[in-house]
C-alpha atoms as a PDB file:
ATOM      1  CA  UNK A   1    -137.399 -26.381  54.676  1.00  0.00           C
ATOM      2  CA  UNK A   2    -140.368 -24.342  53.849  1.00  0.00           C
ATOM      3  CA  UNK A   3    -141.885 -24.419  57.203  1.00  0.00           C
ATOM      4  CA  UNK A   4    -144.896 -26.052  55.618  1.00  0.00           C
ATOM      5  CA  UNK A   5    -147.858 -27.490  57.712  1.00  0.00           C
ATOM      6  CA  UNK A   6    -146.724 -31.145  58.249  1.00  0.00           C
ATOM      7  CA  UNK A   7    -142.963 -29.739  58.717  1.00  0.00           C
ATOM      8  CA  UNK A   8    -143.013 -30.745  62.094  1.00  0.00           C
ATOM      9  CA  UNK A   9    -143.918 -34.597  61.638  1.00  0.00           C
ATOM     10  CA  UNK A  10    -141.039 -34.520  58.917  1.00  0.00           C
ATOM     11  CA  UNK A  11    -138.303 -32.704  61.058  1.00  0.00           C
ATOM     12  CA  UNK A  12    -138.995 -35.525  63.181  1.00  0.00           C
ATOM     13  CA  UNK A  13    -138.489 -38.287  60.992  1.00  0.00           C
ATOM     14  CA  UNK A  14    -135.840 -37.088  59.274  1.00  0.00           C
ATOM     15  CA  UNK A  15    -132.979 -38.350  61.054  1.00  0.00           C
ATOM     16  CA  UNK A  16    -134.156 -41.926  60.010  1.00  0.00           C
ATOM     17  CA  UNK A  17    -135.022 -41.231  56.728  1.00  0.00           C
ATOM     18  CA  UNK A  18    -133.624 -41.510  53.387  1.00  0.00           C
ATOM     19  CA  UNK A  19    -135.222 -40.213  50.069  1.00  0.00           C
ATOM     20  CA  UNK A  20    -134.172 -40.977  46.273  1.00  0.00           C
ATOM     21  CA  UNK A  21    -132.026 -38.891  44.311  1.00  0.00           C
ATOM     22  CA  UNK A  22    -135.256 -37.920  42.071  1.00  0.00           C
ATOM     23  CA  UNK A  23    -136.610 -36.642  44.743  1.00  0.00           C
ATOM     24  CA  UNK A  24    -134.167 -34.614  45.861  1.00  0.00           C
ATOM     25  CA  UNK A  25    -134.176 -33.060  42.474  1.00  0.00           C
ATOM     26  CA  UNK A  26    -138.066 -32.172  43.043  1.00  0.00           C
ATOM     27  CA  UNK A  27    -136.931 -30.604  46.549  1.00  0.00           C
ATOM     28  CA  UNK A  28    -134.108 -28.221  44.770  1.00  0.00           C
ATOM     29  CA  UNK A  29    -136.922 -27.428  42.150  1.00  0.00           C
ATOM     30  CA  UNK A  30    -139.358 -26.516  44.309  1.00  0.00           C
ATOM     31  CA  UNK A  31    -136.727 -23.932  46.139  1.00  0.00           C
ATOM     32  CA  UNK A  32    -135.347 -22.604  42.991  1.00  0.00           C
ATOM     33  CA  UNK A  33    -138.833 -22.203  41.768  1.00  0.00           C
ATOM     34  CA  UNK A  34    -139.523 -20.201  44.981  1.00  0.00           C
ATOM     35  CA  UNK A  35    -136.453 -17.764  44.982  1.00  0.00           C
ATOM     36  CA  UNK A  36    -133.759 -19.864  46.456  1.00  0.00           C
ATOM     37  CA  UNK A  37    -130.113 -19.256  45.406  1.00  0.00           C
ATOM     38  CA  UNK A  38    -127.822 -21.994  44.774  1.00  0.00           C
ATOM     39  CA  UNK A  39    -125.992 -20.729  47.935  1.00  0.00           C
ATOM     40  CA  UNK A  40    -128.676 -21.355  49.953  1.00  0.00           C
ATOM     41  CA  UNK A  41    -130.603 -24.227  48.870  1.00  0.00           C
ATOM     42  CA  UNK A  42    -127.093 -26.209  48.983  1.00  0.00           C
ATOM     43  CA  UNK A  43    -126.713 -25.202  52.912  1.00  0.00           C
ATOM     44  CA  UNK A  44    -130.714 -26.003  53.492  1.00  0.00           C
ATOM     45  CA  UNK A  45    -129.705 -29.726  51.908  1.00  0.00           C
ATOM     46  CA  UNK A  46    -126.580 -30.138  53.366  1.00  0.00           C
ATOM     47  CA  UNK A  47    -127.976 -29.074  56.874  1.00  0.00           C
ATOM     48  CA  UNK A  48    -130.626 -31.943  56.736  1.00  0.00           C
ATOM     49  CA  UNK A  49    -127.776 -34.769  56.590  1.00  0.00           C
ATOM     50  CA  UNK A  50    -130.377 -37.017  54.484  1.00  0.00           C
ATOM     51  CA  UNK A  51    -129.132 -40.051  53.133  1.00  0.00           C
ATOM     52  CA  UNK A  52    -129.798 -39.909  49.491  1.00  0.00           C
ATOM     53  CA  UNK A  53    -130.106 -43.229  47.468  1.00  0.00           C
ATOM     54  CA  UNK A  54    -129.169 -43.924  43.616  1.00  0.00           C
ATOM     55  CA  UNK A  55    -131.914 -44.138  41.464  1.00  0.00           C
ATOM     56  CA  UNK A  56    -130.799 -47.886  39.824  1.00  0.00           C
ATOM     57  CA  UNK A  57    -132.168 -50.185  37.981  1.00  0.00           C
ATOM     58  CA  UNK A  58    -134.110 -51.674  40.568  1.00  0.00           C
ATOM     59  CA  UNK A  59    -135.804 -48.913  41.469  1.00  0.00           C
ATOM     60  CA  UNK A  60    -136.591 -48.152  37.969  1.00  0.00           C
ATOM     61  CA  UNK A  61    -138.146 -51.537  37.474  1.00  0.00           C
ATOM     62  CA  UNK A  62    -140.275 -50.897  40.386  1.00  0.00           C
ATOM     63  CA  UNK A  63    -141.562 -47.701  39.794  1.00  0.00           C
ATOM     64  CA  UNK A  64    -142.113 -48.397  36.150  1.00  0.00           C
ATOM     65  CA  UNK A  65    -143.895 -51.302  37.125  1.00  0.00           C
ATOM     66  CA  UNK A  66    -146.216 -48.736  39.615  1.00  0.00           C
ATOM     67  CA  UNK A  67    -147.408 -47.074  36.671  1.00  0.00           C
ATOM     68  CA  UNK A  68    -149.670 -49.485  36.144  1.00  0.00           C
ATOM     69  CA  UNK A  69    -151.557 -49.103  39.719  1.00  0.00           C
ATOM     70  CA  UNK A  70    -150.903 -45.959  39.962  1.00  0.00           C
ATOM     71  CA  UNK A  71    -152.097 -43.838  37.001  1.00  0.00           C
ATOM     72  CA  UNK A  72    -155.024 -43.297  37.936  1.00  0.00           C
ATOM     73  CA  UNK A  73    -154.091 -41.195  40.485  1.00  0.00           C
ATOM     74  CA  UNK A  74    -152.199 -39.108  38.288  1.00  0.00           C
ATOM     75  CA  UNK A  75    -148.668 -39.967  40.171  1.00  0.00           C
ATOM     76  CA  UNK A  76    -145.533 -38.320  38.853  1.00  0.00           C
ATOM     77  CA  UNK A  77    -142.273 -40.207  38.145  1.00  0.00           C
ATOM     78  CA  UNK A  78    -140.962 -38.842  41.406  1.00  0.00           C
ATOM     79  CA  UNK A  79    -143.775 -40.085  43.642  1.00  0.00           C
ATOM     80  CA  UNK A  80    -143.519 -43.435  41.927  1.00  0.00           C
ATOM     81  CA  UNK A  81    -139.804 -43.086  42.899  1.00  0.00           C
ATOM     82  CA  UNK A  82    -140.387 -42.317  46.472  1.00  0.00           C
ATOM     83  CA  UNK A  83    -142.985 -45.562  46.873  1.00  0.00           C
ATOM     84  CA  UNK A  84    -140.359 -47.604  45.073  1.00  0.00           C
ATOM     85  CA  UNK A  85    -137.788 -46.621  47.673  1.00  0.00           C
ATOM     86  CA  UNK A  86    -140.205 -47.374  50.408  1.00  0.00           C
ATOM     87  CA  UNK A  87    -141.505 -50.874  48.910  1.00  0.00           C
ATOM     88  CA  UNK A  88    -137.322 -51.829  48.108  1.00  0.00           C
ATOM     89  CA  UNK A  89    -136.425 -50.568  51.735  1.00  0.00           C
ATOM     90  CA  UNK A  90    -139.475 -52.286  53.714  1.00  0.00           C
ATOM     91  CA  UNK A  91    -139.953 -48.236  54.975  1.00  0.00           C
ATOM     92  CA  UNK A  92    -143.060 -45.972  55.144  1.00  0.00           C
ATOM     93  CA  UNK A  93    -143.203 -43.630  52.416  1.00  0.00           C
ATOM     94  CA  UNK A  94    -143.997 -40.119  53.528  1.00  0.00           C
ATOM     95  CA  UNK A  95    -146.221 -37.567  51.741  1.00  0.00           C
ATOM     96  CA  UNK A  96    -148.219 -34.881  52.283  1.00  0.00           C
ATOM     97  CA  UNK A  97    -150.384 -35.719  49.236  1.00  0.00           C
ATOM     98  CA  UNK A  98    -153.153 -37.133  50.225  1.00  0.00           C
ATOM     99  CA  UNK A  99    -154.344 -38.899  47.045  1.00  0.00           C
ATOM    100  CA  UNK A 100    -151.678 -41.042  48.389  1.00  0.00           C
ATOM    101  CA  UNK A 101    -153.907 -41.867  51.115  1.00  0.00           C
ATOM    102  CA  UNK A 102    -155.585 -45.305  50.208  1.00  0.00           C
ATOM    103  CA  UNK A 103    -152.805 -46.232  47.334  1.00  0.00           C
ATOM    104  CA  UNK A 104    -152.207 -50.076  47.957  1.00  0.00           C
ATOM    105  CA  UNK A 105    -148.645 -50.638  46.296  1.00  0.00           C
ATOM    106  CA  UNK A 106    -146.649 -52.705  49.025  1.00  0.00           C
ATOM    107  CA  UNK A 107    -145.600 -50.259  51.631  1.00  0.00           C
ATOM    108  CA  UNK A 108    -146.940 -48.330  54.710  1.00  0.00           C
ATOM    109  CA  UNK A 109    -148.116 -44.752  53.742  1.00  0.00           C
ATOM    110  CA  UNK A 110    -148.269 -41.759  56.060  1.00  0.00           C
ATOM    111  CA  UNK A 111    -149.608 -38.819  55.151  1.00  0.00           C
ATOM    112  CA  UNK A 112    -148.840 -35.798  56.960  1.00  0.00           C
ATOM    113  CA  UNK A 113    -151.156 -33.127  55.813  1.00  0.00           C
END
């Protein structure tokens, strides 16, 4: 959305993608924090058809339980969330944070930056 470098490896990917309801939350932050209106961070969303899942109990469990490997990395609840989503939906979890890079937590890792 921000035209960031790595957008085009996500604008790619994003028609087979799907992303946790946390992290969608981080993505309407992150506009709002840089000057978005409501208006338009709803159309920038709505335009990227994403298919957004529930944060449930079993991805809690799992990213509780990545607290453990992951800490000392410093990972937020929201990365944890996205690596849960990958490990629970056998998908690569995308990022362009690349203390990410040689996390071993049960899923592929790509890192685009």
């Amino acid at each position: 959305m921000l035209q960031e470098p790595g957008a085009d490896r996500v604008h790619a990917l994003v028609d087979k993608s799907v992303i946790c309801a946390v992290n969608v939350t981080e993505v309407i932050s992150k506009l709002t924090d840089k000057g978005y209106d409501e208006v338009d961070v709803r159309q920038q969303y709505e335009n990227l058809s994403l298919e957004v899942v529930s944060f449930d109990q079993h991805l809690a469990l799992v990213a509780g339980h990545l607290r453990a490997s992951t800490r000392h990395k410093g990972l937020s609840l929201g990365d944890r969330a996205c690596l849960a989503l990958a490990i629970l939906t056998e998908r690569t979890a995308v990022t362009a944070d690349r203390k990410w890079a040689d996390l071993d937590v049960g899923c592929k890792i790509e890192v685009i930056r």
